[in-house]
PDB file of N, CA and C in Angstrom:
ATOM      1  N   UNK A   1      84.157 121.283  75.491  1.00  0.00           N
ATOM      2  CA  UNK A   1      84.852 120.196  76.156  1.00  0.00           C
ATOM      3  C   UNK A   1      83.871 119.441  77.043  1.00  0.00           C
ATOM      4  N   UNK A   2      83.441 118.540  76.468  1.00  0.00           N
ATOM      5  CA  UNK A   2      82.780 117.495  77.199  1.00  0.00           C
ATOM      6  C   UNK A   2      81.268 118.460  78.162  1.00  0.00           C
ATOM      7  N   UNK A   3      80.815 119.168  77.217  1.00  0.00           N
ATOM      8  CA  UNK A   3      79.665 119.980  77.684  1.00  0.00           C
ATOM      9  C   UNK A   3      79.958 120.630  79.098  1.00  0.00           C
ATOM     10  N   UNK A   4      81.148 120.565  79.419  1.00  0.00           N
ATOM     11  CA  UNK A   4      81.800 121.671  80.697  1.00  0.00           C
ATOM     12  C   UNK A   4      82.075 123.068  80.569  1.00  0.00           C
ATOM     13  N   UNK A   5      81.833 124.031  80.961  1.00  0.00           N
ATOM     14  CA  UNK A   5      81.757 125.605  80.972  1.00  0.00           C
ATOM     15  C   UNK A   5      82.422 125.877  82.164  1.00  0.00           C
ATOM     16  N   UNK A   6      82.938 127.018  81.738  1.00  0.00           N
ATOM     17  CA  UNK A   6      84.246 127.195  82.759  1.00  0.00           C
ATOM     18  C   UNK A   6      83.824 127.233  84.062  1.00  0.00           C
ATOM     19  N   UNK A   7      82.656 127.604  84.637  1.00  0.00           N
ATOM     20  CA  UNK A   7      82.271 127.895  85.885  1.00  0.00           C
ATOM     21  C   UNK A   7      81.952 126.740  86.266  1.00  0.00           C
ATOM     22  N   UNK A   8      81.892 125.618  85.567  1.00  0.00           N
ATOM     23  CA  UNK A   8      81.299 124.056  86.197  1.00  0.00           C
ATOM     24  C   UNK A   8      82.973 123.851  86.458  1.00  0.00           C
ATOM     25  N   UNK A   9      84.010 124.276  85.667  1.00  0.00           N
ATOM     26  CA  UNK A   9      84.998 123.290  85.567  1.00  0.00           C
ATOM     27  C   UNK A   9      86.066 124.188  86.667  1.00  0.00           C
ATOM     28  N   UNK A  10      85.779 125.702  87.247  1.00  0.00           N
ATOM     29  CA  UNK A  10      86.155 125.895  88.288  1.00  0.00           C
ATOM     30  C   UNK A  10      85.507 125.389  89.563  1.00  0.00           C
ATOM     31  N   UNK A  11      84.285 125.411  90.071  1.00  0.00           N
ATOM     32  CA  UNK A  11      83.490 125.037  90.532  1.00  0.00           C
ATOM     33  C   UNK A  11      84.354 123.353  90.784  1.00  0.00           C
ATOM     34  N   UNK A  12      84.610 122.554  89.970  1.00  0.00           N
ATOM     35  CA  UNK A  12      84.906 121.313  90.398  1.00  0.00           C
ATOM     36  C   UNK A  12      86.684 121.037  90.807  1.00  0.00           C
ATOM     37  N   UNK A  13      87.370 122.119  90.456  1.00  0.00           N
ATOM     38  CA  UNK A  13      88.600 122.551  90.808  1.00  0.00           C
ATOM     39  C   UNK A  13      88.591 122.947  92.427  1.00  0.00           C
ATOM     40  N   UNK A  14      87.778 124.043  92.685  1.00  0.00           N
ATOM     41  CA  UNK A  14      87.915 124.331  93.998  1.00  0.00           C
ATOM     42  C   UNK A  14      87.215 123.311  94.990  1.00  0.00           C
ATOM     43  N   UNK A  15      86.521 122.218  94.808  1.00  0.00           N
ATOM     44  CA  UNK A  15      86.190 121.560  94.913  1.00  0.00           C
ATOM     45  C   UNK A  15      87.288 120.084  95.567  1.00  0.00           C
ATOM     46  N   UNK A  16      88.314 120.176  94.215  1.00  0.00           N
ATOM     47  CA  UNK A  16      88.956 119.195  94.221  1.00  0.00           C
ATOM     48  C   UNK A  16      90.086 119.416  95.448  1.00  0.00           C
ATOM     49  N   UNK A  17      90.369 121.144  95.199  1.00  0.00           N
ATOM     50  CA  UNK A  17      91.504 121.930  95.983  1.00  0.00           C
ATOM     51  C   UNK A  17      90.957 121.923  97.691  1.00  0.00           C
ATOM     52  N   UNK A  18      90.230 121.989  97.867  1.00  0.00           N
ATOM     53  CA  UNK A  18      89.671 121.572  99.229  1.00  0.00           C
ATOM     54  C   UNK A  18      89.549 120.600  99.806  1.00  0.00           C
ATOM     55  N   UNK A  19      89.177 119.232  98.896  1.00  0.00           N
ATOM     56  CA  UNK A  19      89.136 117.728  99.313  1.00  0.00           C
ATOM     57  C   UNK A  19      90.828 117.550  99.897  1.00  0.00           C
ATOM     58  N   UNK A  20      91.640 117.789  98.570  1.00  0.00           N
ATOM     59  CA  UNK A  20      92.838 116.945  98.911  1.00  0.00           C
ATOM     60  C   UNK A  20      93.575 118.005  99.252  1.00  0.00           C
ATOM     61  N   UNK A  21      93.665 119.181  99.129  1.00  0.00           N
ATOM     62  CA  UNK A  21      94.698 120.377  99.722  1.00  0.00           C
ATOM     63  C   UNK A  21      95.558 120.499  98.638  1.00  0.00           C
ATOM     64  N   UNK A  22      96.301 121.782  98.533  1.00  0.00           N
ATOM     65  CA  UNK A  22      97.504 122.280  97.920  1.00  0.00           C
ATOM     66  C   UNK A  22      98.569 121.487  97.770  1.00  0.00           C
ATOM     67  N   UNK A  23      98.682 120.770  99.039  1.00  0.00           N
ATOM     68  CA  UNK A  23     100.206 120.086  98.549  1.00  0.00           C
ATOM     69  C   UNK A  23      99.988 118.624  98.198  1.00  0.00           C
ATOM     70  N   UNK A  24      98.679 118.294  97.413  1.00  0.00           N
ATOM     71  CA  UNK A  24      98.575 116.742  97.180  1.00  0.00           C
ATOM     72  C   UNK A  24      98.100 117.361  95.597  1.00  0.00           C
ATOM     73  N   UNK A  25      98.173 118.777  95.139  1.00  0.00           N
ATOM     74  CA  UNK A  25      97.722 119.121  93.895  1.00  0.00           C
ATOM     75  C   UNK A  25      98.344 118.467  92.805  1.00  0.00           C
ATOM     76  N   UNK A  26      99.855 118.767  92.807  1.00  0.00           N
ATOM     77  CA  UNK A  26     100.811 118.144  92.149  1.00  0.00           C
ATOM     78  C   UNK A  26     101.294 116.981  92.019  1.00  0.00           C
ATOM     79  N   UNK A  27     100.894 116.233  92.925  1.00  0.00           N
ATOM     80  CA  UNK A  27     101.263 114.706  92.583  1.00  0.00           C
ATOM     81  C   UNK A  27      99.885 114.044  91.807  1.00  0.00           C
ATOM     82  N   UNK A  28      98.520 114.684  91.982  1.00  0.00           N
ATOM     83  CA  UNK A  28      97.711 114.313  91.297  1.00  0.00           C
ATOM     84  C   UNK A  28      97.737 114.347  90.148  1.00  0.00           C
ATOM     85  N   UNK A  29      97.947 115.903  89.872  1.00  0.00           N
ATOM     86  CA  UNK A  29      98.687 116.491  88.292  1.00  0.00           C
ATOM     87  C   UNK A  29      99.592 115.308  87.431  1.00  0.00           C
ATOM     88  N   UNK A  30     100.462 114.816  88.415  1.00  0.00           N
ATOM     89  CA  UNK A  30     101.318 114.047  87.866  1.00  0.00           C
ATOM     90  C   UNK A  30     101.005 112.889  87.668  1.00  0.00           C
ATOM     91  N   UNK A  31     100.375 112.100  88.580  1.00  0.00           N
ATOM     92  CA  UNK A  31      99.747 111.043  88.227  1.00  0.00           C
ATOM     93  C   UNK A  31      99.130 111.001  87.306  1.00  0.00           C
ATOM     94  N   UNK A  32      97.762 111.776  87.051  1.00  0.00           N
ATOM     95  CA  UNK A  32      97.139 111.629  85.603  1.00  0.00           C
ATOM     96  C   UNK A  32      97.693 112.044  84.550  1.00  0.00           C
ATOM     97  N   UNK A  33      98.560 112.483  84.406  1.00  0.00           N
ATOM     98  CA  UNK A  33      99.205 112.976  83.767  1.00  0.00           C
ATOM     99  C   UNK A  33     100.107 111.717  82.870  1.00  0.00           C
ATOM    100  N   UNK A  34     100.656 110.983  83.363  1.00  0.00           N
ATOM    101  CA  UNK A  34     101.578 109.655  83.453  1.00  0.00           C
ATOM    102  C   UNK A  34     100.322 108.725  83.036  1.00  0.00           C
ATOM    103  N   UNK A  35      99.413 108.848  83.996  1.00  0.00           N
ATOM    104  CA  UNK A  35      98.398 108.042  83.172  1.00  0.00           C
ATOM    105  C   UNK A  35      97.740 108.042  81.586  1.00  0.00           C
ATOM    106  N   UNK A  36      97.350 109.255  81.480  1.00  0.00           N
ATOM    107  CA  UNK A  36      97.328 109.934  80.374  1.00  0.00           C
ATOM    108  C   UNK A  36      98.358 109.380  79.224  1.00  0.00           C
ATOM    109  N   UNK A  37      99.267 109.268  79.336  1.00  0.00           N
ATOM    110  CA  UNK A  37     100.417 109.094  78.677  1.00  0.00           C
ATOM    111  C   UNK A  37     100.373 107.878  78.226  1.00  0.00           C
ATOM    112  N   UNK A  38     100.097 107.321  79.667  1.00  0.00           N
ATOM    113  CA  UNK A  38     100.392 106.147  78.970  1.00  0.00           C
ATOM    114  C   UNK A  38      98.838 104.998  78.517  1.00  0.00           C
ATOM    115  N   UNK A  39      98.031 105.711  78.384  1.00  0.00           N
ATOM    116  CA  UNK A  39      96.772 105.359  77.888  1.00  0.00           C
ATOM    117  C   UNK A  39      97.071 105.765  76.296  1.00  0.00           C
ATOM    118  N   UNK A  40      97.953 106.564  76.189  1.00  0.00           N
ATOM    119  CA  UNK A  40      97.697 107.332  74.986  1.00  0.00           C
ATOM    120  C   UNK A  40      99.084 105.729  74.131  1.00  0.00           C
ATOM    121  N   UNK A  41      99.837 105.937  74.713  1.00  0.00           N
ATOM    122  CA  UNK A  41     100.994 104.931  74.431  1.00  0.00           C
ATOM    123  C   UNK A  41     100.609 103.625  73.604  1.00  0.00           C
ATOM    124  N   UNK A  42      99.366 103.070  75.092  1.00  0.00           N
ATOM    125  CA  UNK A  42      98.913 101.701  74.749  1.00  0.00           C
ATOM    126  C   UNK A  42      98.112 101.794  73.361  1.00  0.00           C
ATOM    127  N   UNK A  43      97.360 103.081  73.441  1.00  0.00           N
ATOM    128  CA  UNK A  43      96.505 102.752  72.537  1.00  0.00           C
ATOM    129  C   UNK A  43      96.915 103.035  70.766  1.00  0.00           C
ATOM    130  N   UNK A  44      97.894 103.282  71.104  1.00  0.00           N
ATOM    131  CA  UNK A  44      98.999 103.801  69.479  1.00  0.00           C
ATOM    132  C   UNK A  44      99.717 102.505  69.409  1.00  0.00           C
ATOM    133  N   UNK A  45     100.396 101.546  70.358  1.00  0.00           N
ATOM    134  CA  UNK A  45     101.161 100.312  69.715  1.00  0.00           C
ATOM    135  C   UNK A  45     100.092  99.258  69.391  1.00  0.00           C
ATOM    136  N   UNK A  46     101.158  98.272  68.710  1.00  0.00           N
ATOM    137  CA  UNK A  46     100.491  97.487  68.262  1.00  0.00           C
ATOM    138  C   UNK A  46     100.984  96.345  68.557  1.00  0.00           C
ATOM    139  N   UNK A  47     101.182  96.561  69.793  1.00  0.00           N
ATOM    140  CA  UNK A  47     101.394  94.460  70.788  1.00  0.00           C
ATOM    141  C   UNK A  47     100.773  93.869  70.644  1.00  0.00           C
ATOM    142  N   UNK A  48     100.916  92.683  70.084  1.00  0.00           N
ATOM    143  CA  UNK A  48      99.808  91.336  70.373  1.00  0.00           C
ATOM    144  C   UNK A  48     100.708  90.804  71.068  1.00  0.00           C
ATOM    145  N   UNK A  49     100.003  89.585  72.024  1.00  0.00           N
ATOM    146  CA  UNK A  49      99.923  88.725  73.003  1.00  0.00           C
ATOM    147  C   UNK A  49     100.121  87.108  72.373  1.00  0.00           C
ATOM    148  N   UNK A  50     100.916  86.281  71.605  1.00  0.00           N
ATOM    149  CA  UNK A  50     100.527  85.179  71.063  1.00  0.00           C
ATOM    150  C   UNK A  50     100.166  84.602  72.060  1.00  0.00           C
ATOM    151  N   UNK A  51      98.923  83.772  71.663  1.00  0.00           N
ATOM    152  CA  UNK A  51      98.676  83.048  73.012  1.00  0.00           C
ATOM    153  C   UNK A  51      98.345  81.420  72.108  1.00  0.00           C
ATOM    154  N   UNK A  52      98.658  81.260  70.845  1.00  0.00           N
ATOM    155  CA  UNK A  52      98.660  80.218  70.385  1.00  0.00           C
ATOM    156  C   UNK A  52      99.885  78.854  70.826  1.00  0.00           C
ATOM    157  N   UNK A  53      98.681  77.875  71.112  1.00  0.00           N
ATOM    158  CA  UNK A  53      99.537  77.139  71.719  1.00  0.00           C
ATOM    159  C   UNK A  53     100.597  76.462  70.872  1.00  0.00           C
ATOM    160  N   UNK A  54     101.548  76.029  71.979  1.00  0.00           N
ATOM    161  CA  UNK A  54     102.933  75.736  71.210  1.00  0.00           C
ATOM    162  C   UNK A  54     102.672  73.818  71.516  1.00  0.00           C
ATOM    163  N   UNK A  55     103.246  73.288  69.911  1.00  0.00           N
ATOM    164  CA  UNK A  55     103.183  71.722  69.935  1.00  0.00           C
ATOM    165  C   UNK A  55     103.553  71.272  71.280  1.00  0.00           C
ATOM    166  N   UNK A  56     103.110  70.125  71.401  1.00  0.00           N
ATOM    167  CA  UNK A  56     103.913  69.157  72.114  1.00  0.00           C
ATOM    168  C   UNK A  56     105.567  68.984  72.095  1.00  0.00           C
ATOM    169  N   UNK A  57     105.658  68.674  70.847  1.00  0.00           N
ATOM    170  CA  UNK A  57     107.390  68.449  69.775  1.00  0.00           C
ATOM    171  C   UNK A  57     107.848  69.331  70.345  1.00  0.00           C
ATOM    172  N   UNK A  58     107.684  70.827  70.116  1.00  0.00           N
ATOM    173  CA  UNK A  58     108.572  72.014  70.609  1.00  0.00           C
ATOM    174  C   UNK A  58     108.939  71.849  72.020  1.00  0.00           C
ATOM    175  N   UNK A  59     107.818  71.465  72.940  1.00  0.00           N
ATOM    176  CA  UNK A  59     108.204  71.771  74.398  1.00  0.00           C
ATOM    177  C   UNK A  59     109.166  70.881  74.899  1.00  0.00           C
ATOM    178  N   UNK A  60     108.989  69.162  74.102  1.00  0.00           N
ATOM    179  CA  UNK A  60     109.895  68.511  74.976  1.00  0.00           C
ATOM    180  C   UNK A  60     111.151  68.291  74.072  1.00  0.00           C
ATOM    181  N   UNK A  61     111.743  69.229  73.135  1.00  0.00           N
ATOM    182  CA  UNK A  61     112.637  69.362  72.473  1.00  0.00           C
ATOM    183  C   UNK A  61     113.624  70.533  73.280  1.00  0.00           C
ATOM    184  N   UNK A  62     112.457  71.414  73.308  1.00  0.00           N
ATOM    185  CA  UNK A  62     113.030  72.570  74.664  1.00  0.00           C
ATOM    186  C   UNK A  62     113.861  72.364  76.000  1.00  0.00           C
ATOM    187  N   UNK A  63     113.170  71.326  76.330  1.00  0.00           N
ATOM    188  CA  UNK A  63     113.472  70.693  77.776  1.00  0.00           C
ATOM    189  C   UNK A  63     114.460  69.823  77.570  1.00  0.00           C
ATOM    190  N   UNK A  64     114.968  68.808  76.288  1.00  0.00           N
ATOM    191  CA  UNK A  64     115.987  68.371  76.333  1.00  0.00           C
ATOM    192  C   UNK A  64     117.447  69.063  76.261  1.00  0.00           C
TER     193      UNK A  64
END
């Protein structure tokens, strides 16, 4: 995993558990977690954005 060995990847745990404390563990958890998700989300649909412009004709047909 990403050339990490368990003793680097405790090592940066207790690390992390000391910066922010025990009770900010779980909302971190959760946050990336949600992030995660939804990185994973974006990158599986297939939204496009039209950004092609719309006539003249259409807009002031719209507006009438």
């Amino acid at each position: 995993m990403f050339g990490i060995g368990m003793p680097e990847l405790l090592v940066i745990l207790v690390i992390i558990l000391i910066i922010f404390g025990a009770g900010k563990l779980p909302q971190i958890g959760e946050g990336l977690g949600k992030g995660i998700r939804n990185f994973r989300r974006a990158t599986k649909e297939k939204d496009e954005i039209d950004v092609t412009p719309k006539k003249t004709e259409e807009i002031s047909e719209k507006k009438e």
